[in-house]
C-alpha atoms as a PDB file:
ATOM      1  CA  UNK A   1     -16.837  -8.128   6.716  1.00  0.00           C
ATOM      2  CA  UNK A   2     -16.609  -5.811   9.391  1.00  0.00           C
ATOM      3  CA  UNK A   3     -15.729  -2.452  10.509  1.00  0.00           C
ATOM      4  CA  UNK A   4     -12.809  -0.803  12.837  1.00  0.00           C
ATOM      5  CA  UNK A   5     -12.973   2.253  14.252  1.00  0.00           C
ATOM      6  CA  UNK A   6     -10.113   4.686  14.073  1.00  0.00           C
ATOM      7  CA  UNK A   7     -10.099   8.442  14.717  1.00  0.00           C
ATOM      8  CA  UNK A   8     -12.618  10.002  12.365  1.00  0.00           C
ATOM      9  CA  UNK A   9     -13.014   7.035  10.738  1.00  0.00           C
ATOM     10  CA  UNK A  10     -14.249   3.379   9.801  1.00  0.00           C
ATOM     11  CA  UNK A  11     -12.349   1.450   8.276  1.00  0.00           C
ATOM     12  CA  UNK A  12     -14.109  -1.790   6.198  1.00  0.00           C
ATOM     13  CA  UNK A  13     -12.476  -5.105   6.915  1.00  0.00           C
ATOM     14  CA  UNK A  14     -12.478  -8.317   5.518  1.00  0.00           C
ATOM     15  CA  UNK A  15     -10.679 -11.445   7.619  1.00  0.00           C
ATOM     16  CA  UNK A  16     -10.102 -15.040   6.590  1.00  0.00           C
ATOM     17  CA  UNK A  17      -8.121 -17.742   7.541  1.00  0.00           C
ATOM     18  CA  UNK A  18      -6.846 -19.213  11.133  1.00  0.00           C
ATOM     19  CA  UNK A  19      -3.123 -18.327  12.209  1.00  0.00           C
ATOM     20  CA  UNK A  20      -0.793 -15.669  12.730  1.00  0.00           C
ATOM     21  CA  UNK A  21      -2.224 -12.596  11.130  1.00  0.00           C
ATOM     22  CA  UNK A  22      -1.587 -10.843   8.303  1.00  0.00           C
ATOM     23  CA  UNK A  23      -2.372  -7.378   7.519  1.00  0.00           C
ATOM     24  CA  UNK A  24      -3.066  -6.251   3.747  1.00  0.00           C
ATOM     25  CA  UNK A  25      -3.053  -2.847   2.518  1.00  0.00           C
ATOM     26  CA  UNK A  26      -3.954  -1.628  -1.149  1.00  0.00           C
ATOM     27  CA  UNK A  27      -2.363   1.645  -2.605  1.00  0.00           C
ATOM     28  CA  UNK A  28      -3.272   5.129  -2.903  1.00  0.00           C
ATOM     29  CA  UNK A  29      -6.870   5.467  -4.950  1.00  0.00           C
ATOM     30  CA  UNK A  30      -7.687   1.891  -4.513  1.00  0.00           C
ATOM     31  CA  UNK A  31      -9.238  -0.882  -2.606  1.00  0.00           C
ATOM     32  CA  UNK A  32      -8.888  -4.057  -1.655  1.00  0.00           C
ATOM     33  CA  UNK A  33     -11.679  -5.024  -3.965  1.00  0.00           C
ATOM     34  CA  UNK A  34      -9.704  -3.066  -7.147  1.00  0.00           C
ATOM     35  CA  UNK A  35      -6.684  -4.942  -6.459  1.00  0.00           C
ATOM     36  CA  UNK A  36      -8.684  -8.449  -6.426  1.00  0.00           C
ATOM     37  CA  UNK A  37     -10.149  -7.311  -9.549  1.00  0.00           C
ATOM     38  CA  UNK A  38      -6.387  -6.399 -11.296  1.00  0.00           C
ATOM     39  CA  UNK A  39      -4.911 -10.437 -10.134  1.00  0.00           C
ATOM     40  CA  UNK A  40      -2.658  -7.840  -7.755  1.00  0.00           C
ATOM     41  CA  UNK A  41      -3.892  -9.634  -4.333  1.00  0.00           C
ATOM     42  CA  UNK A  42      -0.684 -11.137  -3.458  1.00  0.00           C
ATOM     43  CA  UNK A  43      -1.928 -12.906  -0.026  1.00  0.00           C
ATOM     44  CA  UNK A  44      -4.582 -14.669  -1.603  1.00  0.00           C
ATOM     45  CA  UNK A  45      -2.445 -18.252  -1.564  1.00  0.00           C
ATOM     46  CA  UNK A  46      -1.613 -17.727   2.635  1.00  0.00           C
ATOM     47  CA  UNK A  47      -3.948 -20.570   3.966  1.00  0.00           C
ATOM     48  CA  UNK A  48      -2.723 -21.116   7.062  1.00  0.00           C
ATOM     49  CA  UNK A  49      -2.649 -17.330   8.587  1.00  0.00           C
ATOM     50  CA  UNK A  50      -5.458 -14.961   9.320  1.00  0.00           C
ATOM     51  CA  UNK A  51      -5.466 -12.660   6.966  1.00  0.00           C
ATOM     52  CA  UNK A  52      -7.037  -9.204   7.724  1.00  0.00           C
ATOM     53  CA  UNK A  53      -7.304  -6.429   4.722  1.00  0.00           C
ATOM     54  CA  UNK A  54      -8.712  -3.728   5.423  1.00  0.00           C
ATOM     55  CA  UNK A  55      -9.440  -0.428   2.620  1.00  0.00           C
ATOM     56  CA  UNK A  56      -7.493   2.679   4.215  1.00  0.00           C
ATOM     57  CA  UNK A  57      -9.288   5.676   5.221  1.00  0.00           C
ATOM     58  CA  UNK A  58     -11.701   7.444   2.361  1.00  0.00           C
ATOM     59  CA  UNK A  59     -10.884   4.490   0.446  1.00  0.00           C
ATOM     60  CA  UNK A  60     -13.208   1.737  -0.658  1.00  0.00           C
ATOM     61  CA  UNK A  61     -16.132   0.766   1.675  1.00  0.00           C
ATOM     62  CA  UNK A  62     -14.205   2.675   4.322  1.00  0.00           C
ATOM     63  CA  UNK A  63     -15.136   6.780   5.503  1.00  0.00           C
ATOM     64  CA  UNK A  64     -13.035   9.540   5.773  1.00  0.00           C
ATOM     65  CA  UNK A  65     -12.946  13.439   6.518  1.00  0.00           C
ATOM     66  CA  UNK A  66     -11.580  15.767   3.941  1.00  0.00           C
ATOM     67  CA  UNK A  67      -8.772  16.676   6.034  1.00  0.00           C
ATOM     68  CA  UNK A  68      -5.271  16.053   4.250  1.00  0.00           C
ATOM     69  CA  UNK A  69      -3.688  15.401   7.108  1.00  0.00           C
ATOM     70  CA  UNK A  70      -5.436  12.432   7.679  1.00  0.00           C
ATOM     71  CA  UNK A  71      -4.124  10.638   4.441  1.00  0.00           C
ATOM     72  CA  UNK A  72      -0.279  10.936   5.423  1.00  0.00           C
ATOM     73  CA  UNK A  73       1.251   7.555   5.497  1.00  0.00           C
ATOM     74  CA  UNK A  74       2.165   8.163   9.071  1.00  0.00           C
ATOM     75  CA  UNK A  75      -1.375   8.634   9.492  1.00  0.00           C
ATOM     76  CA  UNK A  76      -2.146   5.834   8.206  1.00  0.00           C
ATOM     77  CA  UNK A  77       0.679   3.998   9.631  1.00  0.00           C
ATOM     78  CA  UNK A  78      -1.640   5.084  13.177  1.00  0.00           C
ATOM     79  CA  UNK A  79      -4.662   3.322  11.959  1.00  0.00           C
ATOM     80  CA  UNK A  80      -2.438   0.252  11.135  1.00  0.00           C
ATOM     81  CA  UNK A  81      -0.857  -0.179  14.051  1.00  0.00           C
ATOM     82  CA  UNK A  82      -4.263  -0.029  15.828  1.00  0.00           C
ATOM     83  CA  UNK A  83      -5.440  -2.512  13.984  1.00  0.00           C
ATOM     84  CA  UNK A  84      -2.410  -5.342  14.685  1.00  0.00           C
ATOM     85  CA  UNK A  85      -3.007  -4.242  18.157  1.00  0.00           C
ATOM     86  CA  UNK A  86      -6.710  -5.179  18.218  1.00  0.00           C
ATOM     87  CA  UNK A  87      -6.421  -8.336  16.077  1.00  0.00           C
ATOM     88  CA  UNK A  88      -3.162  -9.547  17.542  1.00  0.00           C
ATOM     89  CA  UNK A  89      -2.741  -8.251  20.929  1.00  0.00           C
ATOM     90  CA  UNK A  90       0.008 -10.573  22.122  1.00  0.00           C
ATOM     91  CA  UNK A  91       2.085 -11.399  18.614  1.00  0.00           C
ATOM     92  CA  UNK A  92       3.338  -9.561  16.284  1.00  0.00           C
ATOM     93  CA  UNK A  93       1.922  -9.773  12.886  1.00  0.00           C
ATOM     94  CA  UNK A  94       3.031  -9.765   9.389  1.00  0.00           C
ATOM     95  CA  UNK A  95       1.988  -7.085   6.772  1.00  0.00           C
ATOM     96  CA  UNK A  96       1.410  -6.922   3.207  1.00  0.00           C
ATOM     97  CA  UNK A  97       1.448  -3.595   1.728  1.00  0.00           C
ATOM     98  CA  UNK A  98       1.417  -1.993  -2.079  1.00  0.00           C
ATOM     99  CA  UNK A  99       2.363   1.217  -3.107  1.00  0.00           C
ATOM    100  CA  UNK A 100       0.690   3.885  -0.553  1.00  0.00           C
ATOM    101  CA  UNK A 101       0.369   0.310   1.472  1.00  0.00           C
ATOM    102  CA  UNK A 102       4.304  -0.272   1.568  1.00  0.00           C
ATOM    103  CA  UNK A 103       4.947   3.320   2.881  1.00  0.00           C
ATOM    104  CA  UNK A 104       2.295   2.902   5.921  1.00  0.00           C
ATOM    105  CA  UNK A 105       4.264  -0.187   7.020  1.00  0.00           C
ATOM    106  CA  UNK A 106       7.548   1.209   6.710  1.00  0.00           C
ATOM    107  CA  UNK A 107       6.199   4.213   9.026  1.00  0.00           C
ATOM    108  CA  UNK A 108       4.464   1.749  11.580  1.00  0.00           C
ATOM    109  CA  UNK A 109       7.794  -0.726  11.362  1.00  0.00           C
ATOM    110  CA  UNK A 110       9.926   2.177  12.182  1.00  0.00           C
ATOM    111  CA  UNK A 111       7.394   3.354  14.950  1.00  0.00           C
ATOM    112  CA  UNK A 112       6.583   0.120  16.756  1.00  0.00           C
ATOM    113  CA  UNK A 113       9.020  -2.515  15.297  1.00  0.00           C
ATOM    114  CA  UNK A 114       8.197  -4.975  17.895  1.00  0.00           C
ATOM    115  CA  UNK A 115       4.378  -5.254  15.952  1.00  0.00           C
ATOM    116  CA  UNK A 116       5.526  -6.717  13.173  1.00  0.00           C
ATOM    117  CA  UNK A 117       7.251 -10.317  12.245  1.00  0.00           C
ATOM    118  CA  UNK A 118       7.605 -10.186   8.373  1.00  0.00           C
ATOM    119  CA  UNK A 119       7.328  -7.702   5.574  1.00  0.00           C
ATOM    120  CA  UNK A 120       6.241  -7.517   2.154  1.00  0.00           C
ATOM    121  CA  UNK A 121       6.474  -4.189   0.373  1.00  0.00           C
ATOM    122  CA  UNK A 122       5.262  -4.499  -2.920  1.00  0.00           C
ATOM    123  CA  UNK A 123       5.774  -1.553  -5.544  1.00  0.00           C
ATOM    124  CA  UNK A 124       7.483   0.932  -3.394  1.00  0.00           C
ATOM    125  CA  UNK A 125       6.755   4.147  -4.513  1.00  0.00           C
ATOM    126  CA  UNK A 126       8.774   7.256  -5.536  1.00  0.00           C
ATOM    127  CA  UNK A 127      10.727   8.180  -2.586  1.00  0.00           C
ATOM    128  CA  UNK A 128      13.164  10.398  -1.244  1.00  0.00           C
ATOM    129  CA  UNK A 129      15.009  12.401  -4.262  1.00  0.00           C
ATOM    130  CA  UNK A 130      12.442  11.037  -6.535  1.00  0.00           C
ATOM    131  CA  UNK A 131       9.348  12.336  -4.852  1.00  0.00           C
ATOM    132  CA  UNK A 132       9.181  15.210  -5.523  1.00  0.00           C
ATOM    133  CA  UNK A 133       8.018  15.065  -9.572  1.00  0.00           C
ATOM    134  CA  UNK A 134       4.997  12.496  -7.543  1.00  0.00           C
ATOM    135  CA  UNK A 135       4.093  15.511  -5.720  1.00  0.00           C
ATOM    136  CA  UNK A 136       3.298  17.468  -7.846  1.00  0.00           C
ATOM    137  CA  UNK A 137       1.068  15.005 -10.127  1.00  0.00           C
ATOM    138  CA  UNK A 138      -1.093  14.566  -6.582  1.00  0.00           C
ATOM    139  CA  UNK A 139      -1.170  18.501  -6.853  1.00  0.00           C
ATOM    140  CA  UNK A 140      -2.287  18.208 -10.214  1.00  0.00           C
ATOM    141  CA  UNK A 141      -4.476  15.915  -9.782  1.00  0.00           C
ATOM    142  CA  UNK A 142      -6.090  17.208  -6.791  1.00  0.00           C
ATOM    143  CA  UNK A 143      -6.881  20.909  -8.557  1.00  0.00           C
ATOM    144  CA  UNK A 144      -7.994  18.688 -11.404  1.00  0.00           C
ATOM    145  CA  UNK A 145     -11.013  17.250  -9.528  1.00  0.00           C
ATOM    146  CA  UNK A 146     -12.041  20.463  -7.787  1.00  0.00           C
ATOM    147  CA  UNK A 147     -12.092  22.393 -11.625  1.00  0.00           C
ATOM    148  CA  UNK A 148     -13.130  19.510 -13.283  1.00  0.00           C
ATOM    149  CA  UNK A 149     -14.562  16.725 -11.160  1.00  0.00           C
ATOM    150  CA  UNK A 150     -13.626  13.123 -10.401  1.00  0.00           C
ATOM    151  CA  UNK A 151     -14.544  12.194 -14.074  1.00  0.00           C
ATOM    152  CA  UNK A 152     -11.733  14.488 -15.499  1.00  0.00           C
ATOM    153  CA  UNK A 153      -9.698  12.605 -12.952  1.00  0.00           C
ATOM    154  CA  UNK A 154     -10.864   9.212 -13.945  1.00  0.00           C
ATOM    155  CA  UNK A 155     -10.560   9.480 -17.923  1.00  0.00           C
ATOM    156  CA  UNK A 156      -7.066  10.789 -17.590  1.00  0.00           C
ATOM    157  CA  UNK A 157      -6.173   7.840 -15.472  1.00  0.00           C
ATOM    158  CA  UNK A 158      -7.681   6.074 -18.465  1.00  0.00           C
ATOM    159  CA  UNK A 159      -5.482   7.788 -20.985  1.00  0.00           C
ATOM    160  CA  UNK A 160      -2.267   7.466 -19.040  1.00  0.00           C
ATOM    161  CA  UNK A 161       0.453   4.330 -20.216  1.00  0.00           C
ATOM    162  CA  UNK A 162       0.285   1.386 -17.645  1.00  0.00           C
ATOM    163  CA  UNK A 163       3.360  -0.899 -16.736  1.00  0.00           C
ATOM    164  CA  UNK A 164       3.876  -3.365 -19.139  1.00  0.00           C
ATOM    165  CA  UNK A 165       3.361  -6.444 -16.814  1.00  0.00           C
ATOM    166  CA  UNK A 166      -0.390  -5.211 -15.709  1.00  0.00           C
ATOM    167  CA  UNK A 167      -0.924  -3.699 -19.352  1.00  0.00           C
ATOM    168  CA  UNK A 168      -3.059  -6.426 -20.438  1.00  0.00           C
ATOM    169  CA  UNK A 169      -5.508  -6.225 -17.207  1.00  0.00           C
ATOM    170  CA  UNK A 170      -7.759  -3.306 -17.566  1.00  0.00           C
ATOM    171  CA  UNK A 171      -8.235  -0.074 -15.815  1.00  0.00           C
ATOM    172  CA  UNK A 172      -9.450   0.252 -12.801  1.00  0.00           C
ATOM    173  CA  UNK A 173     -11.012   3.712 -11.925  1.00  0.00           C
ATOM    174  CA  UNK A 174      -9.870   4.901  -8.345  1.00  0.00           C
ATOM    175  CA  UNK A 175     -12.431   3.831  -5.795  1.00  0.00           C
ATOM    176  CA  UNK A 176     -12.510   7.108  -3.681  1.00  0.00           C
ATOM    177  CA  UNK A 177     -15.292  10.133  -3.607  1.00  0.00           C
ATOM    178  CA  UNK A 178     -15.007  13.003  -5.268  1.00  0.00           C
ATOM    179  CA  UNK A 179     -15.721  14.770  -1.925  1.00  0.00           C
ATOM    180  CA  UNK A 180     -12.460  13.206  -0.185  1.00  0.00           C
ATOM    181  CA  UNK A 181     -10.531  12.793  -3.392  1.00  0.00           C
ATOM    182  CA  UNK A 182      -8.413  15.865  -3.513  1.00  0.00           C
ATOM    183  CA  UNK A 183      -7.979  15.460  -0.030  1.00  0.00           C
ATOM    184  CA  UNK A 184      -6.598  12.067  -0.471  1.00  0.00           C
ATOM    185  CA  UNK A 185      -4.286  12.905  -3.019  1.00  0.00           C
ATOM    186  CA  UNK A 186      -2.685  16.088  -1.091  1.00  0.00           C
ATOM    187  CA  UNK A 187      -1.977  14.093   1.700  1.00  0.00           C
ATOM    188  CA  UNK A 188      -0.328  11.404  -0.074  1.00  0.00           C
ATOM    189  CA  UNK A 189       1.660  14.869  -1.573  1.00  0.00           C
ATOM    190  CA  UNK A 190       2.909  15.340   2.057  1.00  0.00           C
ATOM    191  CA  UNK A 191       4.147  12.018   2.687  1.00  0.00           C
ATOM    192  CA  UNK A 192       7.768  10.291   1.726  1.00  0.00           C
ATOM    193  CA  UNK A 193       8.942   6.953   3.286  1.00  0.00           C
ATOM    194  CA  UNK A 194      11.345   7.208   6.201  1.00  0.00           C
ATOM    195  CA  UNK A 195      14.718   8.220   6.233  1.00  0.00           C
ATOM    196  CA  UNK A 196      16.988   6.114   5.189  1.00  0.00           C
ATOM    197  CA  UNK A 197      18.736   5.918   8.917  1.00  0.00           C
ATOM    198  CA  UNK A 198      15.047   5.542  10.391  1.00  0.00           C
ATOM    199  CA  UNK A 199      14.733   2.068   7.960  1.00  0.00           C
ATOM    200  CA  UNK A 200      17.685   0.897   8.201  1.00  0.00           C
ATOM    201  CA  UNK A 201      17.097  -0.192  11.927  1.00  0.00           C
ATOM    202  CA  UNK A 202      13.596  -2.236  11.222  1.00  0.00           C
ATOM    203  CA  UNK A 203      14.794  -5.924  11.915  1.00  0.00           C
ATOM    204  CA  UNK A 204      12.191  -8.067  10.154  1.00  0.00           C
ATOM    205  CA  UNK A 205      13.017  -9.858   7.340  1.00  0.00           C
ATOM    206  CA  UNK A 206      11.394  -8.206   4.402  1.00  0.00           C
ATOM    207  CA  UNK A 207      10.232  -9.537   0.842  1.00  0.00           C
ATOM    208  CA  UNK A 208      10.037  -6.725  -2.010  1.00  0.00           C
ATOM    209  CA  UNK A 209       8.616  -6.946  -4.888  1.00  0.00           C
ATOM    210  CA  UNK A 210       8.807  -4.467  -7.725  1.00  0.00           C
ATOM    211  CA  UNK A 211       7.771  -4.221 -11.602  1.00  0.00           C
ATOM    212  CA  UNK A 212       9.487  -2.925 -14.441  1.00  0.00           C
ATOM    213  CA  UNK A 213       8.718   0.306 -16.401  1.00  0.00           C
ATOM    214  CA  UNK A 214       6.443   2.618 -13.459  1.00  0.00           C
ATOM    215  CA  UNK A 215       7.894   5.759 -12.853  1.00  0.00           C
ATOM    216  CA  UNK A 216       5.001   6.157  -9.983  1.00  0.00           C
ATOM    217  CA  UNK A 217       6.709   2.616  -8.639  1.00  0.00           C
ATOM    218  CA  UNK A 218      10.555   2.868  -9.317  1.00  0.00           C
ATOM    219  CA  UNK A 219      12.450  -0.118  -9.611  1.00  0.00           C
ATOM    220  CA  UNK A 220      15.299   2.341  -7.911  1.00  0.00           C
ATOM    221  CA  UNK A 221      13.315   2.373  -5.168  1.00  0.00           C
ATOM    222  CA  UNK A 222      13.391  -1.778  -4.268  1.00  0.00           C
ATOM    223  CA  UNK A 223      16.926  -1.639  -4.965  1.00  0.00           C
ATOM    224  CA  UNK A 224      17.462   1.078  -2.189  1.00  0.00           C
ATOM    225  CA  UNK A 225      15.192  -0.303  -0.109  1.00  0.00           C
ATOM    226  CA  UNK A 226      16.972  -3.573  -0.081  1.00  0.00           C
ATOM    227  CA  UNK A 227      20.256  -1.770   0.269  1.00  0.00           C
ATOM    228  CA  UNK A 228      19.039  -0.573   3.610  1.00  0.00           C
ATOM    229  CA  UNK A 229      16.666  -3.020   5.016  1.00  0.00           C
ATOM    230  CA  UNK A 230      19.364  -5.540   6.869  1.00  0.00           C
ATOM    231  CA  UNK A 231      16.856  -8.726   6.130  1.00  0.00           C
ATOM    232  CA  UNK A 232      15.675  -8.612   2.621  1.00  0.00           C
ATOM    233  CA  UNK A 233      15.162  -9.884  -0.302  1.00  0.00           C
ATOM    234  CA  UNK A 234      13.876  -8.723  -3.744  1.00  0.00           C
ATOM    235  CA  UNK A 235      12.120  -9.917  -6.870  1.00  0.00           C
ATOM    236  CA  UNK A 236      11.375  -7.929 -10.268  1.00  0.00           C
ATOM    237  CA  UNK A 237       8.668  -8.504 -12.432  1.00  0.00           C
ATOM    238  CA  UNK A 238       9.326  -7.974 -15.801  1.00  0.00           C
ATOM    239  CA  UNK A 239       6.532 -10.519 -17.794  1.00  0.00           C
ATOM    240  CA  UNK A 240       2.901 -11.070 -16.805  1.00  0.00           C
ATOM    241  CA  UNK A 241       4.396 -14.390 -15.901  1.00  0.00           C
ATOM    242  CA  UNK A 242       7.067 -13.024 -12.800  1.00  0.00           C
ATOM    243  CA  UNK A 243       3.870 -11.534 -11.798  1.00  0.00           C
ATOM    244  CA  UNK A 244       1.659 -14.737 -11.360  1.00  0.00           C
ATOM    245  CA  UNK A 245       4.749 -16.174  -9.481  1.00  0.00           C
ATOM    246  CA  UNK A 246       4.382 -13.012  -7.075  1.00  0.00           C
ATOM    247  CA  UNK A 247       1.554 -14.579  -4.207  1.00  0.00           C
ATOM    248  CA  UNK A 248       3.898 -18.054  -3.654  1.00  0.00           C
ATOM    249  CA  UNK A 249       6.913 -16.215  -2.993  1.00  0.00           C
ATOM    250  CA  UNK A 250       4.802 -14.298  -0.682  1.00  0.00           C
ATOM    251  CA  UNK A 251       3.383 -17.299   0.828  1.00  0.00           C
ATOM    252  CA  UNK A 252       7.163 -19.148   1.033  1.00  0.00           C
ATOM    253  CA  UNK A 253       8.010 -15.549   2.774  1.00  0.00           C
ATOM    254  CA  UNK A 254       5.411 -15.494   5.669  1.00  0.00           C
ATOM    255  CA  UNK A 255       5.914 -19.307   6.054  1.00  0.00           C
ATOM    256  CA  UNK A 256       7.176 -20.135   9.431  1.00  0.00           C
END
């Protein structure tokens, strides 16, 4: 493991593997370490690329600022691009992204298209005409943890139903500080993927993969998505077993 340093930040990474690189980024209020921890690390089959996950700003092992600003996706989608530039300064790369992770690659695709090779969204979040109830849970949540403190947070994460297909995999409390927490959330409360028109013009062939029953991660989502994005394909989990088969089709994806 290592670190990369972005503006106001360092970010914790992890790399393994020889090849063309990969990029892997978790979702909003986790880690790369939570999602090994749920069976959600989809790019753990892709042997012959170099895989580079990093945890996103105030995430994780990685620092922060409590500045909302910071935690927009196109924010994010900054620190991303940075990094395929430092780890793959002559190819483009391919990126893995769920959740808060999907939205900072559409925003870097649709910045610097030319970075990237192949896609894999996976859980899209609420977007676009569904954001706005999302919104205003992050507000919610972020007043929460300045009345109440991250534990309030945390035990009504606990509480809350879970998608059927992860149901049987525990809960994973959010691995953020309750110093850059609220902060965190409200900029995630600022951010929506791009416009339609903006993703409609990103050219690499794109794998999404979605799960039944999330409001926070709307099937209606993938299926726009894959209206729009002119290479894609998409996959739907509804069983714990559609969601084992989730890191080979990743792997037959990136394949060259």
């Amino acid at each position: 493991m290592s670190t990369f340093s972005v503006t106001d930040a360092q970010l914790d990474v992890s790399e393994a593997g020889y090849g063309n690189v990969v990029l892997v980024m978790h979702g909003l209020t986790s880690s790369r370490a939570n999602q090994q921890r749920l069976g959600l690390d989809v790019g753990r089959d892709l042997g012959e690329h170099h895989v580079v996950a990093y945890d996103a700003r105030g995430h994780g092992r990685s620092s922060g600022r409590a500045v909302p600003a910071d935690y927009t996706w196109s924010a994010l989608a900054r620190d991303a691009l940075a990094i395929a530039a430092a780890y793959s300064p002559d190819l483009p790369v391919d990126a893995i992204g769920a959740s808060m992770g999907a939205g900072t690659i559409l925003h870097a695709a649709t910045t610097s298209p030319a970075r990237f090779r192949k896609l894999v969204l996976v859980i899209p979040p609420t977007a676009w005409q569904t954001r706005a109830a999302q919104v205003e849970t992050y507000q919610d949540g972020a007043d929460l943890i300045e009345q109440r403190g991250l534990a309030a947070f945390v035990a009504l994460g606990r509480d809350r139903p879970r998608p059927p297909v992860v149901a049987d995999r525990g809960y994973q409390p959010p691995d953020f500080t309750e110093r850059l927490a609220p902060s965190i959330l409200r900029g995630a409360g600022r951010s929506d993927l791009p416009s339609p028109d903006a993703i409609r013009e990103i050219p690499c062939p794109t794998l999404i993969l979605a799960w039944d029953g999330d409001p926070g991660h709307p099937v209606a989502t993938a299926e726009l998505l894959d209206d729009l994005l002119p290479h894609s394909t998409r996959a739907i989990a509804t069983s714990a077993a559609d969601l084992d088969s989730w890191p080979q089709l990743v792997a037959d994806h990136l394949r060259d």
